[in-house]
Protein backbone atom coordinates (compact mmCIF):
# COMPACT_ATOMS: atom_id res chain seq x y z
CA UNK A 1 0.21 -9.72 32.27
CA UNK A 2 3.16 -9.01 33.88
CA UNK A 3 4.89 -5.30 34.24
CA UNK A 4 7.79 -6.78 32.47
CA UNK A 5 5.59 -7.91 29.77
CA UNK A 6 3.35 -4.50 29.26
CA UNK A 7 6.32 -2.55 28.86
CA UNK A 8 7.88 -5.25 26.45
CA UNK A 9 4.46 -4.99 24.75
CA UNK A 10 4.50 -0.80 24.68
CA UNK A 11 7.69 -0.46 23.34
CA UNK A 12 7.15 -3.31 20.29
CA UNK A 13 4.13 -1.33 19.37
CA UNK A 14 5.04 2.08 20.02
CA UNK A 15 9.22 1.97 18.90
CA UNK A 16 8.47 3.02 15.30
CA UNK A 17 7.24 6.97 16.26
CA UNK A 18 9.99 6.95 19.00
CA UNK A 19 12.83 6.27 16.42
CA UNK A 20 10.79 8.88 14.56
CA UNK A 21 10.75 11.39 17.00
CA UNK A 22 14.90 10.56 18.16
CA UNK A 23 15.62 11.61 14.19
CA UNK A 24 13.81 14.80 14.76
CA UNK A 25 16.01 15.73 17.64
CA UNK A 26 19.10 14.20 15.92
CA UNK A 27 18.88 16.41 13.21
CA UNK A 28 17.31 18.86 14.42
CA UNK A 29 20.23 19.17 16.68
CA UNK A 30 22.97 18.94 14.04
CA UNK A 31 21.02 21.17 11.67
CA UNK A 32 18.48 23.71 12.94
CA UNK A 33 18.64 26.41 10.78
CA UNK A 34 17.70 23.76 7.34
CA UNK A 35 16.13 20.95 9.15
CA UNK A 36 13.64 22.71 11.55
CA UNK A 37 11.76 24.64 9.32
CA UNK A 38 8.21 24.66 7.59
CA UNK A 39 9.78 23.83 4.15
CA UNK A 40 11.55 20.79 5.12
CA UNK A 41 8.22 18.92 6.75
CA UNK A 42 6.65 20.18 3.78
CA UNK A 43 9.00 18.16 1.58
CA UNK A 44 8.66 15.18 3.29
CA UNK A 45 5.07 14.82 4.10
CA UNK A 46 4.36 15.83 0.21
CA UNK A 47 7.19 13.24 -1.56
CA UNK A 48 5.63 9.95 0.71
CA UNK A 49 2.78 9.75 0.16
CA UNK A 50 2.97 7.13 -2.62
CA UNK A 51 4.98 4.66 -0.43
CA UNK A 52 2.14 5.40 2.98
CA UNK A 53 -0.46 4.21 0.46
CA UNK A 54 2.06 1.42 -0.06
CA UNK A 55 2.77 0.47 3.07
CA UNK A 56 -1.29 0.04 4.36
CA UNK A 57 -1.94 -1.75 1.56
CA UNK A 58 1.11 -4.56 2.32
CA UNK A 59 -0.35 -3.94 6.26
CA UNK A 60 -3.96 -5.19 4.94
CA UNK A 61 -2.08 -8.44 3.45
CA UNK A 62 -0.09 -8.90 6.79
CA UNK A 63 -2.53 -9.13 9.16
CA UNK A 64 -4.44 -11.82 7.58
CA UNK A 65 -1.17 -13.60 7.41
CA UNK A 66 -0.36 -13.26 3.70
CA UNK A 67 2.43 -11.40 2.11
CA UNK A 68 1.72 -9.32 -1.62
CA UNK A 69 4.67 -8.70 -3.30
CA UNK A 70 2.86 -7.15 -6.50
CA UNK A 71 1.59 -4.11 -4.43
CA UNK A 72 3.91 -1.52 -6.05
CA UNK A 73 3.36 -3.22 -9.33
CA UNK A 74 -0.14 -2.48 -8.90
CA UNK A 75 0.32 1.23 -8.38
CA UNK A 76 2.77 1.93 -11.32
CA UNK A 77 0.51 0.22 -13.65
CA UNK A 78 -2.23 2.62 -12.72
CA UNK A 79 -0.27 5.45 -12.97
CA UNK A 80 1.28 4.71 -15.74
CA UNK A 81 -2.47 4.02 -17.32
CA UNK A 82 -3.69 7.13 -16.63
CA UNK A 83 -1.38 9.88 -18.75
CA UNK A 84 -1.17 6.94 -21.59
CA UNK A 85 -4.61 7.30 -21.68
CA UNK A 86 -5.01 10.99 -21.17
CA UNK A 87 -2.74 12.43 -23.13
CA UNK A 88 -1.14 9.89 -25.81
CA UNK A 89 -4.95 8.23 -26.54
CA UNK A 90 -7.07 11.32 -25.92
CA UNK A 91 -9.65 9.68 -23.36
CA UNK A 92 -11.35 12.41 -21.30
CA UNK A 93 -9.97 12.52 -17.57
CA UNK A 94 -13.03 11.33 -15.98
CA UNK A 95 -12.52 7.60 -17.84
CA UNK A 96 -9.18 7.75 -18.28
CA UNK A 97 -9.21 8.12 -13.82
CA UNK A 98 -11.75 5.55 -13.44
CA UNK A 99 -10.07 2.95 -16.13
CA UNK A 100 -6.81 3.32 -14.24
CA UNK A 101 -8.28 2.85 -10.76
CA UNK A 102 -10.08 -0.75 -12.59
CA UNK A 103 -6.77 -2.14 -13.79
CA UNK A 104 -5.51 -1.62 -10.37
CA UNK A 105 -8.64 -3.70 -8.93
CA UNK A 106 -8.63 -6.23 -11.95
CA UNK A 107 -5.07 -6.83 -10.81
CA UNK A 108 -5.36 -7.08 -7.13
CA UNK A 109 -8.73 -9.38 -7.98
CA UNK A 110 -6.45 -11.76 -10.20
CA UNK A 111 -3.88 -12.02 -7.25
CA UNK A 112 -6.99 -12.85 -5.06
CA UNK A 113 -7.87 -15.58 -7.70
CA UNK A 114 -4.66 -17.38 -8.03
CA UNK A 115 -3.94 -17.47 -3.97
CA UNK A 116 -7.83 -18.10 -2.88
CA UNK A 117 -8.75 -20.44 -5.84
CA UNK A 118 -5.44 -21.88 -7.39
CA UNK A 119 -3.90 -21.98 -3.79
CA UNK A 120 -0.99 -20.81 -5.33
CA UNK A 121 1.73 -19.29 -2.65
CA UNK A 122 1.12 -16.23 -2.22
CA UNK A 123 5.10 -15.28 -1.88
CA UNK A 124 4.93 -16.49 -5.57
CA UNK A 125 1.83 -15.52 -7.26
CA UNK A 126 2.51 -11.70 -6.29
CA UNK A 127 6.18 -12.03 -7.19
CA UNK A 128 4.78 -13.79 -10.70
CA UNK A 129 2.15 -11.16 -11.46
CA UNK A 130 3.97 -7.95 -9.78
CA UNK A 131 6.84 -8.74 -12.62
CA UNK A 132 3.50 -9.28 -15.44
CA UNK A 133 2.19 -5.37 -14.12
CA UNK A 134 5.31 -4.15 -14.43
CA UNK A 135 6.02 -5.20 -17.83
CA UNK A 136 2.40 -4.03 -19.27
CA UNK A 137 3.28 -0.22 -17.61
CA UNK A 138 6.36 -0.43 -19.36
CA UNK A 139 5.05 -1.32 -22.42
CA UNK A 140 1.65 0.63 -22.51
CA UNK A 141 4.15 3.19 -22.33
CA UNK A 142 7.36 2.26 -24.79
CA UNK A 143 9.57 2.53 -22.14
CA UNK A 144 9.10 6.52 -22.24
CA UNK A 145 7.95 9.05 -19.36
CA UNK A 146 4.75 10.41 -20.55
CA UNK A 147 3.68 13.12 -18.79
CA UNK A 148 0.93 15.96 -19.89
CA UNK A 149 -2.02 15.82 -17.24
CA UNK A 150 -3.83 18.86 -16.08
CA UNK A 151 -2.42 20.80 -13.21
CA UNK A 152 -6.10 19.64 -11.28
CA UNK A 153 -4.54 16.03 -11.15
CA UNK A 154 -1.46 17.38 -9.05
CA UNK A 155 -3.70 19.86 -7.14
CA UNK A 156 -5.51 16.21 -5.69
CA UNK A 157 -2.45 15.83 -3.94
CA UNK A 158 -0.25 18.81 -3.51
CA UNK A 159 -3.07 21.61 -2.45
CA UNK A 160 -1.70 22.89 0.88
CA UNK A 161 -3.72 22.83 3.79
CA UNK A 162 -2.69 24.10 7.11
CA UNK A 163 1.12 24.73 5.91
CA UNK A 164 1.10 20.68 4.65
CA UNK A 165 -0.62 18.75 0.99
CA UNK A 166 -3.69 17.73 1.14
CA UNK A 167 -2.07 14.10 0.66
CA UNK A 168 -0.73 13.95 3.93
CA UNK A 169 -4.50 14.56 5.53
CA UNK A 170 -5.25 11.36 3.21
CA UNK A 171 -2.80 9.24 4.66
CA UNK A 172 -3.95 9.96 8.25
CA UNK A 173 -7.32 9.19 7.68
CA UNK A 174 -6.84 6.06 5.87
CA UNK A 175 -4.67 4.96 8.98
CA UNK A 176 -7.28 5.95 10.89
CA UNK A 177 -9.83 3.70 8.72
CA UNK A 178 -7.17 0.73 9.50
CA UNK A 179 -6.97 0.95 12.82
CA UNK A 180 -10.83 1.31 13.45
CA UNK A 181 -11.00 -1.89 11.60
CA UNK A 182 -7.81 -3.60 13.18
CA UNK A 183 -9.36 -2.55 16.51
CA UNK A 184 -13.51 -2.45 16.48
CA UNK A 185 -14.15 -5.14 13.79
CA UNK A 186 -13.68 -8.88 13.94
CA UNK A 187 -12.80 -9.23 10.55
CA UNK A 188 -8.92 -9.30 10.18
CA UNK A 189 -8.74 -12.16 13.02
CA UNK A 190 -11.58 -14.10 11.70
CA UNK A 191 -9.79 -14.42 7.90
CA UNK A 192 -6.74 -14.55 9.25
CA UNK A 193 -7.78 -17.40 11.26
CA UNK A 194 -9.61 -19.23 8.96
CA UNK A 195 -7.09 -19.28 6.40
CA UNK A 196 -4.17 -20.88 8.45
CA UNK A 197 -7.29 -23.26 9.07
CA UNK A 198 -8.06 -23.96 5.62
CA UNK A 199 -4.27 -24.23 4.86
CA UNK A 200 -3.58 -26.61 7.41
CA UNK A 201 -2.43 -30.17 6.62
CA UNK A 202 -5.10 -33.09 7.00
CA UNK A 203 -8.00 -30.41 7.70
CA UNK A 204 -11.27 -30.62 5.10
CA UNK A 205 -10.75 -28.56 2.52
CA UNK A 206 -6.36 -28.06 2.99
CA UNK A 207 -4.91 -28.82 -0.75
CA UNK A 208 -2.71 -31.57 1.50
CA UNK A 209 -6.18 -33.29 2.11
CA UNK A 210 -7.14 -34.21 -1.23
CA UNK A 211 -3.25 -35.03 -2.23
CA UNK A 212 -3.11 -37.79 0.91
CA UNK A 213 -6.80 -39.11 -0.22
């Protein structure tokens, strides 16, 4: 590999933190006194935390070459599930938690079904079903905000720990869970690659082989 190449390489993988890092500066430059301060990371690493989880769940689909377009679908259906269930149905927390966290499985499990066994596209199963998840949290819930879970639920996510919530400790060690299996396991290359195998035209077991036969 060529220097030209590694540095090419460097900055593709490492651009993302340095825009991060030239925002800092930006605005920590045009607004020290609000910006810099304790409360302001505070705020930020506590109000992402739903779109981190988000994000490494689309990565999972993208490095196996597929694309899931239901993903945030998926995660307003379960949290929609759970104060419908706590609070307007009177299930104790406990179920109500683990019920919620099934529907989110069922759903990523019927996604699985109709793009592994249908060999429908994934681009439009997940648009199909991400519209279906949608519509059941909406109507599980009549269209209304329903709110009234236990201040322990919050405390999963908001407890501070070292100056920062608890959440933002989660989302660094599910990256680092990622990246030990992007980096030390052979699975992601192995499905990836035997997928654009399988889905290749006029290979055994391609949906194109059994159309030309």
């Amino acid at each position: 590999m060529s220097r030209g190449q590694y540095a090419w390489q460097i900055a593709e993988r490492y651009s993302l933190i340095a825009v991060w890092a030239l925002m800092i500066v930006v605005y920590g430059l045009a607004a020290p006194s609000t910006f810099l301060t304790v409360g302001t990371f505070d705020t930020i690493a506590g109000s992402q935390e739903p779109l981190v989880f988000i994000s490494f769940a689309l990565l999972v689909t993208f490095l196996v070459g597929e694309f899931d377009l239901s993903v945030a679908s998926m995660l307003g259906l379960s949290a929609t599930l759970l104060p419908v269930l706590y609070t307007l149905h009177h299930v104790a927390l406990p179920l109500a938690i683990i019920i919620s966290v099934l529907a989110g499985v069922v759903a990523g499990a019927v996604n699985g079904f109709l793009v592994i066994v249908v060999r429908v596209s994934p681009i439009v199963a997940t648009l199909g079903t991400g519209t279906l998840w949608l519509g059941v949290a909406l109507g599980i819930s009549n269209l209304e905000t329903v709110g009234g879970l236990p201040s322990s639920i919050a405390n999963i996510s908001n407890w501070p720990l070292f100056g920062l919530p608890i959440s933002f400790y989660y989302g660094i060690l599910l990256m680092l869970v990622i990246a030990y299996v992007i980096r030390y396991t052979p699975w992601v290359a192995t499905r990836s690659s035997s997928e654009r195998i399988g889905r290749s035209p006029g290979l055994p077991g391609s949906a194109s082989t059994g159309s030309a036969s």
